[in-house]
C-alpha atoms as a PDB file:
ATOM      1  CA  UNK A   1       5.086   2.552   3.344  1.00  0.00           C
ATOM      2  CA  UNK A   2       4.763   0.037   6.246  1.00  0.00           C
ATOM      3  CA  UNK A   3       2.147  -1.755   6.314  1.00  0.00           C
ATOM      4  CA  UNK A   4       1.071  -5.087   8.189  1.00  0.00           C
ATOM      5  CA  UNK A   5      -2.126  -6.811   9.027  1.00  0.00           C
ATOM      6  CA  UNK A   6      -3.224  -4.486  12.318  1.00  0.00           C
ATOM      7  CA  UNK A   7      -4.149  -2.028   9.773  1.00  0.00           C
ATOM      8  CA  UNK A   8      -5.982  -4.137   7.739  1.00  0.00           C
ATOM      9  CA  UNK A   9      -7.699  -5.720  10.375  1.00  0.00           C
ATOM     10  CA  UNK A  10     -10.867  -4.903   9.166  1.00  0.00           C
ATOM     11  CA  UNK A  11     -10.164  -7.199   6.159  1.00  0.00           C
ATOM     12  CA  UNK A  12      -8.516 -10.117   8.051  1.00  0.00           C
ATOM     13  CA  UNK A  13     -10.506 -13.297   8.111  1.00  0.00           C
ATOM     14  CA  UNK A  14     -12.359 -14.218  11.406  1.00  0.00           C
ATOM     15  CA  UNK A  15     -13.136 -17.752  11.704  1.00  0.00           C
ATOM     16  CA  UNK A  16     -16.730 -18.367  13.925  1.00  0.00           C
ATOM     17  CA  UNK A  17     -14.306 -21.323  15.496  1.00  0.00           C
ATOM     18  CA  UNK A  18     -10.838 -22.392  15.710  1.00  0.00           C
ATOM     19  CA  UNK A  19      -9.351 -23.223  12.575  1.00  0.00           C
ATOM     20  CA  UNK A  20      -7.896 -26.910  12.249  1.00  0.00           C
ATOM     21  CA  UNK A  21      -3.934 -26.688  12.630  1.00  0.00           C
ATOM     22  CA  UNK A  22      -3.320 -27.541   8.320  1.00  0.00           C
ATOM     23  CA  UNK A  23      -5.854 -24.687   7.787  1.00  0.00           C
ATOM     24  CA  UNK A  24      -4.365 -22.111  10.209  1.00  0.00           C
ATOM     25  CA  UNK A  25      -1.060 -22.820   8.726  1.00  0.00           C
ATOM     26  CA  UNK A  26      -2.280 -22.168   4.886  1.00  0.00           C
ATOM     27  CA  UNK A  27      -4.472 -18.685   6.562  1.00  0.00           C
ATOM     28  CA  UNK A  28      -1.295 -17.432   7.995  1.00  0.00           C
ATOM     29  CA  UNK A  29       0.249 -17.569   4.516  1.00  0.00           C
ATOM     30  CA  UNK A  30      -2.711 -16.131   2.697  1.00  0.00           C
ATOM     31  CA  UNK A  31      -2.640 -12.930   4.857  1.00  0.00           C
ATOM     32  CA  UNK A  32       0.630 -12.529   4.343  1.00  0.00           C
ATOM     33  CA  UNK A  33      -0.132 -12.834   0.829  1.00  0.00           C
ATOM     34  CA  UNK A  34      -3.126 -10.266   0.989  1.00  0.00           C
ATOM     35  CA  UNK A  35      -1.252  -7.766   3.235  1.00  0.00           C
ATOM     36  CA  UNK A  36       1.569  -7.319   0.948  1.00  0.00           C
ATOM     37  CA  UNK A  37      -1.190  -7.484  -2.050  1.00  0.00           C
ATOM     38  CA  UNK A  38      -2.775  -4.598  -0.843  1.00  0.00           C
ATOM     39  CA  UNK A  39       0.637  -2.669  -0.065  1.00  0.00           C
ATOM     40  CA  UNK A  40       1.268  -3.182  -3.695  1.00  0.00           C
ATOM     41  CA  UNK A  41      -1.863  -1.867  -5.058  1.00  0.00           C
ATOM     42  CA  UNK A  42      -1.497   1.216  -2.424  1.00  0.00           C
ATOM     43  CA  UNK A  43       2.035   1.956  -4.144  1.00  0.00           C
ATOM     44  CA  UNK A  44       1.229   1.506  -7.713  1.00  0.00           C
ATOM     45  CA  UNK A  45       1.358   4.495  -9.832  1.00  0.00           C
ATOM     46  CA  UNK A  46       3.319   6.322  -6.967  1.00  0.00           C
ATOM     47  CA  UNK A  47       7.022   7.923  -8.491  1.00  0.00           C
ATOM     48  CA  UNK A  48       9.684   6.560  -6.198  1.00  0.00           C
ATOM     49  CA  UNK A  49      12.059   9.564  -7.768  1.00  0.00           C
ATOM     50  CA  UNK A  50       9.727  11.914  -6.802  1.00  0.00           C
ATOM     51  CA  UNK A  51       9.419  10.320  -3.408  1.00  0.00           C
ATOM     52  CA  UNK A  52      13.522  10.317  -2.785  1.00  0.00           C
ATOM     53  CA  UNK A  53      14.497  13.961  -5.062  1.00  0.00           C
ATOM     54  CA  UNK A  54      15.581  15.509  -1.691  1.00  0.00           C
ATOM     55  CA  UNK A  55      18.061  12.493  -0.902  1.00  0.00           C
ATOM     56  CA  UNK A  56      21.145  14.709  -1.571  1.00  0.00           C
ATOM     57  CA  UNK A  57      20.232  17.909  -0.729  1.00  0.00           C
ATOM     58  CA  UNK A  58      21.187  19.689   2.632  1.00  0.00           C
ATOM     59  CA  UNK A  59      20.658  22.561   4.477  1.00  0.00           C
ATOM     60  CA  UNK A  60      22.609  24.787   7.480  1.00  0.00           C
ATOM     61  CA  UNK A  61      20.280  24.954  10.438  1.00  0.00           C
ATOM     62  CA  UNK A  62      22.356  26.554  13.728  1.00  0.00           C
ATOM     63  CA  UNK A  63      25.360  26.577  12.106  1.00  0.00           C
ATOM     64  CA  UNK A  64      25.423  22.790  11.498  1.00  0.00           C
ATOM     65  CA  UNK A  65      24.921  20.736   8.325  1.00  0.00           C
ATOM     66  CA  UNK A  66      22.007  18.533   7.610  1.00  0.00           C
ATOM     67  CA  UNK A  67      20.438  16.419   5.455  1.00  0.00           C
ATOM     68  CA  UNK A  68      17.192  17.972   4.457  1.00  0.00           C
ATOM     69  CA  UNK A  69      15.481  14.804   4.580  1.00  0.00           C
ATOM     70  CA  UNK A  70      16.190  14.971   8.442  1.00  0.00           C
ATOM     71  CA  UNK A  71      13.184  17.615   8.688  1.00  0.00           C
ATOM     72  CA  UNK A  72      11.124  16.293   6.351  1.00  0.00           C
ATOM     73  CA  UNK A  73       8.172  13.765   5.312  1.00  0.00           C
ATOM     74  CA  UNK A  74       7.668  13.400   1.669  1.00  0.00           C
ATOM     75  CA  UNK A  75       4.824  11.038   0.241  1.00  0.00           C
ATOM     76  CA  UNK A  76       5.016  10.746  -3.055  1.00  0.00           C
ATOM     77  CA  UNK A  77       1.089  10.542  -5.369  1.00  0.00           C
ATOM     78  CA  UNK A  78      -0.107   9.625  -8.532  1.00  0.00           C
ATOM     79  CA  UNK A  79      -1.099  13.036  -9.172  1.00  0.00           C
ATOM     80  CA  UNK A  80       1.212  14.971  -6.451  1.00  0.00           C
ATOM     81  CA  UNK A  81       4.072  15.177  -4.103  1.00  0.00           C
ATOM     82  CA  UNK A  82       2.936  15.895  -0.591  1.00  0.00           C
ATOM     83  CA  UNK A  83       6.066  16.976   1.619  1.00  0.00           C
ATOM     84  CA  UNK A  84       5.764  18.301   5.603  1.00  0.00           C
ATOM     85  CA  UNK A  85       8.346  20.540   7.033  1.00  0.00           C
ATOM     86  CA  UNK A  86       7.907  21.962  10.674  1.00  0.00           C
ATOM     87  CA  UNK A  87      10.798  24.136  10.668  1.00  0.00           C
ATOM     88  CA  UNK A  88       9.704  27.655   9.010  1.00  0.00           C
ATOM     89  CA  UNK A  89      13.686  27.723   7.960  1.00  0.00           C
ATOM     90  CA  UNK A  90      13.750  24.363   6.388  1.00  0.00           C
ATOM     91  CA  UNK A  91      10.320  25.169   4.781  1.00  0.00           C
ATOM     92  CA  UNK A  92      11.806  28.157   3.020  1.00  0.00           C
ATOM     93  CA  UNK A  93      14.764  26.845   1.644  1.00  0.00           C
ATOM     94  CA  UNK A  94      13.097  23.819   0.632  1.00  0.00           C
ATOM     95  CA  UNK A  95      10.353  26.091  -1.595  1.00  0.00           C
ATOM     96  CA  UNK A  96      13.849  27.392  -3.167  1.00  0.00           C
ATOM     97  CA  UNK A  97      14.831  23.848  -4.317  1.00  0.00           C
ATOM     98  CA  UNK A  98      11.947  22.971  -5.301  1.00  0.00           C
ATOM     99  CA  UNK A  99      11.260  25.901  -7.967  1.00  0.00           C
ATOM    100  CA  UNK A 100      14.852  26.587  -8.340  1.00  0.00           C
ATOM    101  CA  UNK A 101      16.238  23.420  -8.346  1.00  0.00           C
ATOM    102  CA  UNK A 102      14.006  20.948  -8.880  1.00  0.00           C
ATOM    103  CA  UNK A 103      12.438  22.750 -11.929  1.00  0.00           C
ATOM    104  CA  UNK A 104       8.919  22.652 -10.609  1.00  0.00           C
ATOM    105  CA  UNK A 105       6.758  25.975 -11.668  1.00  0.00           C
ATOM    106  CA  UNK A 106       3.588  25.609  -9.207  1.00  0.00           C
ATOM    107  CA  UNK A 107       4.561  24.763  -5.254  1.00  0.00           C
ATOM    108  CA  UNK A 108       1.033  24.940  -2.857  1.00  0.00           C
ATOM    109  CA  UNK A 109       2.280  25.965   0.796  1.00  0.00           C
ATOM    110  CA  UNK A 110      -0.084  25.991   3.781  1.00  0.00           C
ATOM    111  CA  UNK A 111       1.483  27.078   6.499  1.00  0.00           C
ATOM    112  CA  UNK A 112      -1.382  25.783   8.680  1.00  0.00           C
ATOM    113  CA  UNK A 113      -1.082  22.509   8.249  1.00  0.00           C
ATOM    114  CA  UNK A 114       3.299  22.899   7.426  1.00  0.00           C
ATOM    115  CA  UNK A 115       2.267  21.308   4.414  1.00  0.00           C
ATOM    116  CA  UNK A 116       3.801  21.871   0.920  1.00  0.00           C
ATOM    117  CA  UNK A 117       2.150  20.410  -2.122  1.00  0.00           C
ATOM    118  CA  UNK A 118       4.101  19.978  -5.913  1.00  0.00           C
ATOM    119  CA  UNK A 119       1.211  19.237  -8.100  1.00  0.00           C
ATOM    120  CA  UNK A 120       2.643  16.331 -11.058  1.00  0.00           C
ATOM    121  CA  UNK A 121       1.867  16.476 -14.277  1.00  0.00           C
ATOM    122  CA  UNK A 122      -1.531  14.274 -15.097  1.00  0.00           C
ATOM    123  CA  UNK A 123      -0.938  10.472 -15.928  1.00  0.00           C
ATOM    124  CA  UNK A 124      -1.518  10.297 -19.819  1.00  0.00           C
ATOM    125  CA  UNK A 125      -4.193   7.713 -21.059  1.00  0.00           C
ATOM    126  CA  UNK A 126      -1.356   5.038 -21.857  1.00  0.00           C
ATOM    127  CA  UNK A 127      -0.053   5.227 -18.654  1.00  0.00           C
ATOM    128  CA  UNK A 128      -3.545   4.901 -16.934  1.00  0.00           C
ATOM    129  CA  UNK A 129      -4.264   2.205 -18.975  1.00  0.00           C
ATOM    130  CA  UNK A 130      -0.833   0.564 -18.100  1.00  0.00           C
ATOM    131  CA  UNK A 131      -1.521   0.722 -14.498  1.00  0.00           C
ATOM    132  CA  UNK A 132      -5.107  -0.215 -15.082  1.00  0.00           C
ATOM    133  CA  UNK A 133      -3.327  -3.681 -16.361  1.00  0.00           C
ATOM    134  CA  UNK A 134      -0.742  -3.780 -13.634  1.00  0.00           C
ATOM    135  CA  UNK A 135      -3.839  -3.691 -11.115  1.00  0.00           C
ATOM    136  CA  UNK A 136      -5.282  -6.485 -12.854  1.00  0.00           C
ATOM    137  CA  UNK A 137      -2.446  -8.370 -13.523  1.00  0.00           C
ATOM    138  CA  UNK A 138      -1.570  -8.665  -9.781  1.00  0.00           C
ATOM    139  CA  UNK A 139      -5.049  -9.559  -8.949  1.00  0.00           C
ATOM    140  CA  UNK A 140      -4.297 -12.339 -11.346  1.00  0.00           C
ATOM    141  CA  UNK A 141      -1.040 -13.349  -9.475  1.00  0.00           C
ATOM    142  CA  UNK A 142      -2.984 -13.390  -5.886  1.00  0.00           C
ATOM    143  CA  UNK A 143      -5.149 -15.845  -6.967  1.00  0.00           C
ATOM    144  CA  UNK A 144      -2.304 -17.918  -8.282  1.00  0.00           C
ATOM    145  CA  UNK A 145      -0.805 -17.728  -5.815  1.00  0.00           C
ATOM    146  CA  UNK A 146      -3.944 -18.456  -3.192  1.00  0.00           C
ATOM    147  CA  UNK A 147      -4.721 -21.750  -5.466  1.00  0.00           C
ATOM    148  CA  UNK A 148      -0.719 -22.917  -5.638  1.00  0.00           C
ATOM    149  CA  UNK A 149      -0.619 -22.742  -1.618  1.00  0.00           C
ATOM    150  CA  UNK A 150      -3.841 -24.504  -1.440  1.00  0.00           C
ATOM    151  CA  UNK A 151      -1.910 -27.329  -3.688  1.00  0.00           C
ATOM    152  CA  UNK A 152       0.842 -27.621  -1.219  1.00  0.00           C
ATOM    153  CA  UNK A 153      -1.314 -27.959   1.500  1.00  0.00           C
ATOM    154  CA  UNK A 154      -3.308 -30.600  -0.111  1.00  0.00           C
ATOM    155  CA  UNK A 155      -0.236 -32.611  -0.872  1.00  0.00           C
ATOM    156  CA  UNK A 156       0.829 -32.337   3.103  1.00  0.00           C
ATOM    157  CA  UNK A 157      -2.715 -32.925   4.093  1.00  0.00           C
ATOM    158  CA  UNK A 158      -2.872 -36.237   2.056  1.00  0.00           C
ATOM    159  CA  UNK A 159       0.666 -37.517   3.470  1.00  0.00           C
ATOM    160  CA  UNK A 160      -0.796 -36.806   6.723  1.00  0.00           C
ATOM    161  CA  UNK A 161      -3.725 -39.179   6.438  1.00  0.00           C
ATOM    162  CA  UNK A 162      -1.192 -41.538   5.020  1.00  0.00           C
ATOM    163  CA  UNK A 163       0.307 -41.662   8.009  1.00  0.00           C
ATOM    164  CA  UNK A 164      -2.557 -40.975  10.374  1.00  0.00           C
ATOM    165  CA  UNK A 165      -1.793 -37.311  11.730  1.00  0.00           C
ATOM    166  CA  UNK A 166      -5.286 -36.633   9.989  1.00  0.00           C
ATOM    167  CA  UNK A 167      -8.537 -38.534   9.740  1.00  0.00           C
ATOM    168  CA  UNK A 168     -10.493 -38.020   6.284  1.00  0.00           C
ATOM    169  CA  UNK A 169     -13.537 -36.540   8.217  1.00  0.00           C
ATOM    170  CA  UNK A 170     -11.439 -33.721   9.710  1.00  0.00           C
ATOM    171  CA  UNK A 171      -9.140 -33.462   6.172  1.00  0.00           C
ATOM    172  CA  UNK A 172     -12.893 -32.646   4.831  1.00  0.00           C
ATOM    173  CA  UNK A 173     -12.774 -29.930   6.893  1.00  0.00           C
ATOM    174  CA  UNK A 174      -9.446 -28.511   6.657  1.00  0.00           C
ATOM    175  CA  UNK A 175     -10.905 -28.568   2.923  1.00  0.00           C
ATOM    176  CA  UNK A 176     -13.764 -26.414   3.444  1.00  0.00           C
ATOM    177  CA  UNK A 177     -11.619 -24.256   5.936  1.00  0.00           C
ATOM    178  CA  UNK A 178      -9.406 -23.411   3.179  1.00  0.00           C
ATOM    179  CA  UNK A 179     -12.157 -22.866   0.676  1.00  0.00           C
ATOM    180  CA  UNK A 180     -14.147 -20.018   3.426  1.00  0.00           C
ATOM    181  CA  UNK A 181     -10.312 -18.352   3.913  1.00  0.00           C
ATOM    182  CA  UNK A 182      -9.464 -18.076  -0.309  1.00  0.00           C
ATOM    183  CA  UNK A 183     -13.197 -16.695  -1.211  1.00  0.00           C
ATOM    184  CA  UNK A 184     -12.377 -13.772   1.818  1.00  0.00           C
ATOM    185  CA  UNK A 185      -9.325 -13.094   1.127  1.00  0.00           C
ATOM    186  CA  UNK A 186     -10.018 -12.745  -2.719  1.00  0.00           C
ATOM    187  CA  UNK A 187     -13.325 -10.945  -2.137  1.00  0.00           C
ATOM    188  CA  UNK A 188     -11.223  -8.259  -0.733  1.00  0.00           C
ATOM    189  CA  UNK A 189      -8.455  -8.529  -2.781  1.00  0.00           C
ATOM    190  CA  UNK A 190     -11.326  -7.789  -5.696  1.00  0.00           C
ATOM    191  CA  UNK A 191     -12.993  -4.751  -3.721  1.00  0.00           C
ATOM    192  CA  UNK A 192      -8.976  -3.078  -3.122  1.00  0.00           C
ATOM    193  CA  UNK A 193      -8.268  -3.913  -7.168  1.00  0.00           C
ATOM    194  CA  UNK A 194     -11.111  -2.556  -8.172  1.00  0.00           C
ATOM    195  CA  UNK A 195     -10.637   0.625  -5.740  1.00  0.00           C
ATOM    196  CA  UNK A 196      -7.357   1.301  -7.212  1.00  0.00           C
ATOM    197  CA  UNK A 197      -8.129   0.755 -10.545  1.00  0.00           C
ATOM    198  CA  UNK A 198     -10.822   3.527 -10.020  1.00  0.00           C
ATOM    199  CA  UNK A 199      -8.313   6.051  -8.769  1.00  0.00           C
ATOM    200  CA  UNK A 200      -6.147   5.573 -11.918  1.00  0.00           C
ATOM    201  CA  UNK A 201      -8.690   5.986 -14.491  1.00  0.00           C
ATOM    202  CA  UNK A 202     -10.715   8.778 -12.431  1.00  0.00           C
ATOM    203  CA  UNK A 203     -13.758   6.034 -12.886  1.00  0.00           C
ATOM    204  CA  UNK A 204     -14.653   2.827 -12.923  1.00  0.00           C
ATOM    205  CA  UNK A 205     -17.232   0.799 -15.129  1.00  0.00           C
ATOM    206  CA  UNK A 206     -18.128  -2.201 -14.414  1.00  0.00           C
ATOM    207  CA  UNK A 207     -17.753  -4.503 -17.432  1.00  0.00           C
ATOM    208  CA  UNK A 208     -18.610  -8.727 -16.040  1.00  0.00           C
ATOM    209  CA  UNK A 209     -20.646  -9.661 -13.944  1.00  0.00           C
ATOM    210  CA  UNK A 210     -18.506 -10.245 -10.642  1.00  0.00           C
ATOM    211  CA  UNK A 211     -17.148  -6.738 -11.131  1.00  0.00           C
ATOM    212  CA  UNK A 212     -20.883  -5.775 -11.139  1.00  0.00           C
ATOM    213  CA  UNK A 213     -21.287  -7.241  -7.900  1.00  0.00           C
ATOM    214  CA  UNK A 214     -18.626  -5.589  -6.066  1.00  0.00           C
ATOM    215  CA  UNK A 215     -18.614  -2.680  -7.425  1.00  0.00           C
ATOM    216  CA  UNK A 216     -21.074  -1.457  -4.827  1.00  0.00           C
ATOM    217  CA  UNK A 217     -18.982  -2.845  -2.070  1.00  0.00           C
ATOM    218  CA  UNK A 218     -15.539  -1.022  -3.079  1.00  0.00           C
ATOM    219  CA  UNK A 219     -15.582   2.075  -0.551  1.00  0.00           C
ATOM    220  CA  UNK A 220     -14.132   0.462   2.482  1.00  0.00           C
ATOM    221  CA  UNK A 221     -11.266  -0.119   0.344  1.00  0.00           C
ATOM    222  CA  UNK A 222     -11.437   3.058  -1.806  1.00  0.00           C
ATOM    223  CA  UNK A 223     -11.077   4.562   2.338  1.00  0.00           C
ATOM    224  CA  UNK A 224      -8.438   2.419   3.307  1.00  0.00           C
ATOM    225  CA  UNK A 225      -6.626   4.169   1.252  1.00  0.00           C
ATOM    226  CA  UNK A 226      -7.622   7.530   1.364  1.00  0.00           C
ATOM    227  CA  UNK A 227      -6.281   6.838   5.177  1.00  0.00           C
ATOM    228  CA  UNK A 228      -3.453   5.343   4.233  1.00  0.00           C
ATOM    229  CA  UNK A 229      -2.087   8.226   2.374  1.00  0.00           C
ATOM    230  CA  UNK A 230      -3.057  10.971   5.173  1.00  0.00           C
ATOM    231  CA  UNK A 231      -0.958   8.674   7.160  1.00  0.00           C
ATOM    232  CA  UNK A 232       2.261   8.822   5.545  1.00  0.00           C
ATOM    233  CA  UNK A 233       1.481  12.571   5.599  1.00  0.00           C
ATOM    234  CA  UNK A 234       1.580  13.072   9.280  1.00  0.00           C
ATOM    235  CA  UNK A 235       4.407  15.424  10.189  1.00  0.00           C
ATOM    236  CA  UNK A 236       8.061  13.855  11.145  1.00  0.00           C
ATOM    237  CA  UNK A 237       9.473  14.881  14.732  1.00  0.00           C
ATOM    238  CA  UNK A 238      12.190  17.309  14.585  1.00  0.00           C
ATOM    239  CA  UNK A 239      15.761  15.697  14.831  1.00  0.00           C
ATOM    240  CA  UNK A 240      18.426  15.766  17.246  1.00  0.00           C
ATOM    241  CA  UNK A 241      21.227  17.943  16.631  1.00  0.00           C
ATOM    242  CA  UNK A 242      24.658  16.743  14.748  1.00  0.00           C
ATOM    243  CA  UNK A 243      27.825  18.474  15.581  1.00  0.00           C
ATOM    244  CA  UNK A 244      28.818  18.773  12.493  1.00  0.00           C
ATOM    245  CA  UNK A 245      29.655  22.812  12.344  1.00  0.00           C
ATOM    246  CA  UNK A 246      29.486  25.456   9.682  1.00  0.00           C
ATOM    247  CA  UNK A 247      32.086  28.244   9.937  1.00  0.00           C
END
């Protein structure tokens, strides 16, 4: 999935006034940071060969051979495969691959909204509890991460009031810039890892205090990506025609 900071504008930090040039520098690096943070936590637990089990398969529309990926949008769940097909003909012959081929028993089709659904088998405890720790775990990294940039940037900003491109009064700031940027960016950070570990387990109890605290907060996140997922199921165009020919 593609995702960049427009759609997580929401969670983007807003400072009330321009941001000195040494902190603007270390918040342009800490979004990137959070914005491929969150992409993580949105993919974790999905089955890329779920998401890709069409890649060789093909189908004869008009008399021409294509790829069957060409009329199709698959999104691949924790607990489902989610695949759109606009083209009744595709839509049939993919329903044959699927229980023929493919070796899945149950296939949902609505036709209203050219939707097919391939329910997966249920995570098992372990593997809840894996992902559970993955969640965590990256959380862990982030902040890492977040604290080793704001290193680097200390080192540059005390060379630069060795050699005067700073004073100490507005290094002080930069300081407390960079402070206001890492408690946003891991408050939200928190609020998505918590979110996602709640769709893996089903539920979510809070165990420490922080996680206490944010708990109540977690449901723009929690909707982030219930929107994120309805918008890698939007339906594909249809493609242009090959001239490759069937006999």
């Amino acid at each position: 999935m593609t995702m960049d900071e427009k759609q997580l504008s929401n969670f983007i930090f807003a400072p009330d006034e321009e941001l000195k040039s040494y902190s603007d520098s270390f918040e342009s690096r800490a979004r990137d940071r959070f914005v491929a943070f969150v992409k993580e936590m949105f993919e974790l637990g999905s089955s890329d060969e779920y998401g890709t089990m069409f890649h060789a398969d093909r189908i004869v529309i008009n008399k021409r051979n294509r790829r069957i990926l060409d009329y199709i949008e698959v999104t691949a769940l924790i607990d489902r495969v989610e695949v759109i097909s606009l083209n009744a003909e595709v839509t049939e012959r993919l329903i044959e691959i699927i229980t023929n081929e493919k070796g899945f028993e149950t296939v949902h089709h609505d036709e209203a909204n050219s939707k097919i659904t391939i329910p997966l088998p249920p995570l098992t405890f372990n593997q809840q509890l894996e992902l559970n720790d993955a969640a965590i775990a990256k959380l862990g990294q982030l902040e890492r991460t977040f604290f080793g940039v704001k290193s680097q940037t200390g080192q540059q900003i005390k060379k630069g009031i060795e050699n005067e491109y700073i004073t100490q009064v507005d290094a002080a700031k930069v300081s407390k810039e960079i402070d206001q940027i890492i408690e946003h960016y891991l408050f939200n950070a928190r609020l998505f890892a918590i979110a996602k570990r709640e769709i893996i387990m089903g539920s979510f109890k809070p165990k420490t205090d922080l996680e206490i605290e944010l708990y109540p907060q977690i449901s723009p996140a929690k909707d982030f990506f219930t929107a994120a997922a309805a918008a890698q199921s939007k339906p594909p165009q249809e493609p242009e025609e090959d001239m490759t020919m069937v006999e």
